[in-house]
Protein backbone atom coordinates (compact mmCIF):
# COMPACT_ATOMS: atom_id res chain seq x y z
CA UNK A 1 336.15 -47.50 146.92
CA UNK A 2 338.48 -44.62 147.48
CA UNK A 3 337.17 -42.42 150.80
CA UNK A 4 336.15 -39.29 148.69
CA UNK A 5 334.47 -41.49 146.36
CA UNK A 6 332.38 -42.93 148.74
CA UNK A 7 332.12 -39.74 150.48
CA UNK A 8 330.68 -38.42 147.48
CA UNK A 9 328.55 -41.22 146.35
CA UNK A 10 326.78 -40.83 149.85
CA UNK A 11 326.26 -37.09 148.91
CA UNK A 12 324.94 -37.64 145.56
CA UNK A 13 322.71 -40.87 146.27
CA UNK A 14 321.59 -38.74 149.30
CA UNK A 15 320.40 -35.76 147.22
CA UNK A 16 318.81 -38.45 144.38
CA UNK A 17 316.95 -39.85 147.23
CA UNK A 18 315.97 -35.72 148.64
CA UNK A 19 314.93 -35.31 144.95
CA UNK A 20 312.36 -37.72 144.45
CA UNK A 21 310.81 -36.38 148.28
CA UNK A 22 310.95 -33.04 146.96
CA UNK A 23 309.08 -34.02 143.45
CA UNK A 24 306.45 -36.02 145.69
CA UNK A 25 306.00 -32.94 148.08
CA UNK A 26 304.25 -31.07 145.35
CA UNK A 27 300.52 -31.00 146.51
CA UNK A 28 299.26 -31.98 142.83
CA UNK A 29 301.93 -33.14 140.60
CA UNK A 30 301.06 -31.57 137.65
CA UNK A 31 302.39 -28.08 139.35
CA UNK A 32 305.84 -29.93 138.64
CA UNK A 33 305.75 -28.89 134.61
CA UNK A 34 304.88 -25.82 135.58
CA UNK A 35 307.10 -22.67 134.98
CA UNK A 36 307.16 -19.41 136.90
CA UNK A 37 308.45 -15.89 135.93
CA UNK A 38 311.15 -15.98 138.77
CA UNK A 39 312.19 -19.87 138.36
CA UNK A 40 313.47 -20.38 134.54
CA UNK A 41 312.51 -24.03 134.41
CA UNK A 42 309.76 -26.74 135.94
CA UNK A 43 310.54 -29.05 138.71
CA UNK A 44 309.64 -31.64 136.02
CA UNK A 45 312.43 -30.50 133.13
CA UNK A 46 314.99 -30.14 135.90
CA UNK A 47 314.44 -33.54 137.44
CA UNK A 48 315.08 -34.95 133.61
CA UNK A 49 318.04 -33.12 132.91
CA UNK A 50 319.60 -33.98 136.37
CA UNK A 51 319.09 -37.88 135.17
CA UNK A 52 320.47 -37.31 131.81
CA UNK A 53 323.42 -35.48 133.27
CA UNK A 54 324.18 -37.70 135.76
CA UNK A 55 323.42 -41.05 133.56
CA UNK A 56 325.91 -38.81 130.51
CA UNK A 57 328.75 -38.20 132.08
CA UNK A 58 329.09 -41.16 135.35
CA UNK A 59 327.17 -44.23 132.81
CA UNK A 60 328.11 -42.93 129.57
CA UNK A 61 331.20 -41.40 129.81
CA UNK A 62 332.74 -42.53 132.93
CA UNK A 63 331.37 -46.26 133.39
CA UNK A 64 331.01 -46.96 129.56
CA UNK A 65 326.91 -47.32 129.38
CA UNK A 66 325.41 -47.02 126.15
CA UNK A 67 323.15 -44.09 127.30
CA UNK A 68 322.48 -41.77 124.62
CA UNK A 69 321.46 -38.03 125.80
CA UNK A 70 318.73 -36.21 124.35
CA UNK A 71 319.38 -32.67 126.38
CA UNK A 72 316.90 -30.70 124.45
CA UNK A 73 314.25 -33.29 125.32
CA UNK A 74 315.43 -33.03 129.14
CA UNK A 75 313.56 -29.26 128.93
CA UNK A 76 311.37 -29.49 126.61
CA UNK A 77 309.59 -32.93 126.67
CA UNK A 78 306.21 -33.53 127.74
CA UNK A 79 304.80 -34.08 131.32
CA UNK A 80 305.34 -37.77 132.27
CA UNK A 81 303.90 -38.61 136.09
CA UNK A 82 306.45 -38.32 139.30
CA UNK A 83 306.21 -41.80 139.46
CA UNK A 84 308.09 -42.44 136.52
CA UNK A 85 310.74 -39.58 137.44
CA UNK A 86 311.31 -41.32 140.73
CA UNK A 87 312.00 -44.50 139.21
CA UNK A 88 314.11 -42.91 136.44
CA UNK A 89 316.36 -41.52 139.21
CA UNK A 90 316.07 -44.76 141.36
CA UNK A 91 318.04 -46.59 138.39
CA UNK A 92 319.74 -43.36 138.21
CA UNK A 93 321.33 -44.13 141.61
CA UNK A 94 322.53 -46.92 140.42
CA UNK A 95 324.54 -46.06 137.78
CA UNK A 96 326.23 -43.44 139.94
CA UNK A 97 327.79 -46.16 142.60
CA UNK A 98 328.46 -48.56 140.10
CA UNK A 99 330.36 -45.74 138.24
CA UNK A 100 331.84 -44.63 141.71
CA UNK A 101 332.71 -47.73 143.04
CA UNK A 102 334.80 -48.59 139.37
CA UNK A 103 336.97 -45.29 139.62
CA UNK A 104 340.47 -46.12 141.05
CA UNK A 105 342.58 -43.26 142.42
CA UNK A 106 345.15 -43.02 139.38
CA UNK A 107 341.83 -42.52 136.94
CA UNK A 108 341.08 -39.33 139.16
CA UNK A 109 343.80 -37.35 138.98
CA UNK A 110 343.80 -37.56 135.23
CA UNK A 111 342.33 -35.42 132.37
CA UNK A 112 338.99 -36.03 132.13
CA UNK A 113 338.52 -36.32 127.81
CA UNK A 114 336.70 -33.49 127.24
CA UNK A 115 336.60 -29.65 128.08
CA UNK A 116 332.82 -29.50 129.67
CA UNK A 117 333.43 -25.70 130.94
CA UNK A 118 336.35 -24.88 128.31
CA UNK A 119 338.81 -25.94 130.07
CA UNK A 120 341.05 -29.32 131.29
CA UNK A 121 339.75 -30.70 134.26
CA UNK A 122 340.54 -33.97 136.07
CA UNK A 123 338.05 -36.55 136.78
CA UNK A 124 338.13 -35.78 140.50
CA UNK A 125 337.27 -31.89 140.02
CA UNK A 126 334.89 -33.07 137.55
CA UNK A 127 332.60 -35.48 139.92
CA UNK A 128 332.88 -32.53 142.54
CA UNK A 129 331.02 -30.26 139.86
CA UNK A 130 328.21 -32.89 139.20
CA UNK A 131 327.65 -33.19 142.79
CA UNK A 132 327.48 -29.75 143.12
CA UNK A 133 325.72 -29.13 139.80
CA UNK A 134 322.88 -31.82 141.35
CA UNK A 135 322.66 -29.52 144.48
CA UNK A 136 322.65 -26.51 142.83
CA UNK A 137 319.21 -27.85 140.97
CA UNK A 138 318.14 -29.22 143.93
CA UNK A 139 317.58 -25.94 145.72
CA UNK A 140 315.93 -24.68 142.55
CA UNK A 141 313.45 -27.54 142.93
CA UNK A 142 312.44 -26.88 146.76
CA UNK A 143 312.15 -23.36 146.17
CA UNK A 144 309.99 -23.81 142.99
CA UNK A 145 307.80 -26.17 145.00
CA UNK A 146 307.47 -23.43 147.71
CA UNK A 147 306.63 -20.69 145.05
CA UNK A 148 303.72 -22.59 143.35
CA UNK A 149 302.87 -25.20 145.88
């Protein structure tokens, strides 16, 4: 695997791993679907849209998964238990390296196929924004669970 590759698998498997510890920190779990005027979404809705994201775009449109996205579902579905999350985002993981550890240095300096923010990318900028997308959410989550918890 190419150095930032792995670099950035670490980063992402790392944060995965901080997300499920962050989702189990919540002192009852149920507080996880729950929204607040100052935090737009649940802890629960953002853990599901950070595994469809991830499982779209590195299974489904970088590794060639047959994962099929539901995004309206990722904020809007019903409360399923942090158990279930955590596994979701164990196999999650997985896709992510196996995606990672496929990409070959000539695939990331070229277009990625579509225009996600309106505008040509490569796949390289493009895996920088999901990391950073998955951070981004991240902090949302701890300071959600700090708020209500």
């Amino acid at each position: 695997m190419q150095p930032l590759l792995k670099d950035i698998s670490h980063q992402i498997t790392w944060d995965l791993d901080r997300l499920i510890a962050e989702l189990e920190s919540y002192p009852d779990e149920s507080i996880i679907w729950t929204k607040h005027k100052a935090v737009n979404n649940a802890a629960g809705h953002l853990g599901l849209h950070l595994i469809g994201n991830l499982n779209h775009f590195f299974g489904h449109m970088m590794g060639g998964t047959d994962y099929k996205r539901n995004r309206e579902l990722e904020f809007n579905s019903a409360p399923i238990l942090v158990s279930e999350i955590a596994q979701q985002i164990i196999e999650t993981k997985k896709v992510v390296e196996t995606s990672l550890s496929a990409m070959t240095a000539e695939k990331l300096s070229t277009r990625f196929p579509i225009d996600v923010f309106g505008f040509e990318m490569t796949y390289q900028y493009f895996i920088i924004r999901l990391a950073n997308h998955l951070s981004y959410h991240l902090g949302q989550i701890s300071y959600h669970r700090r708020i209500l918890a």
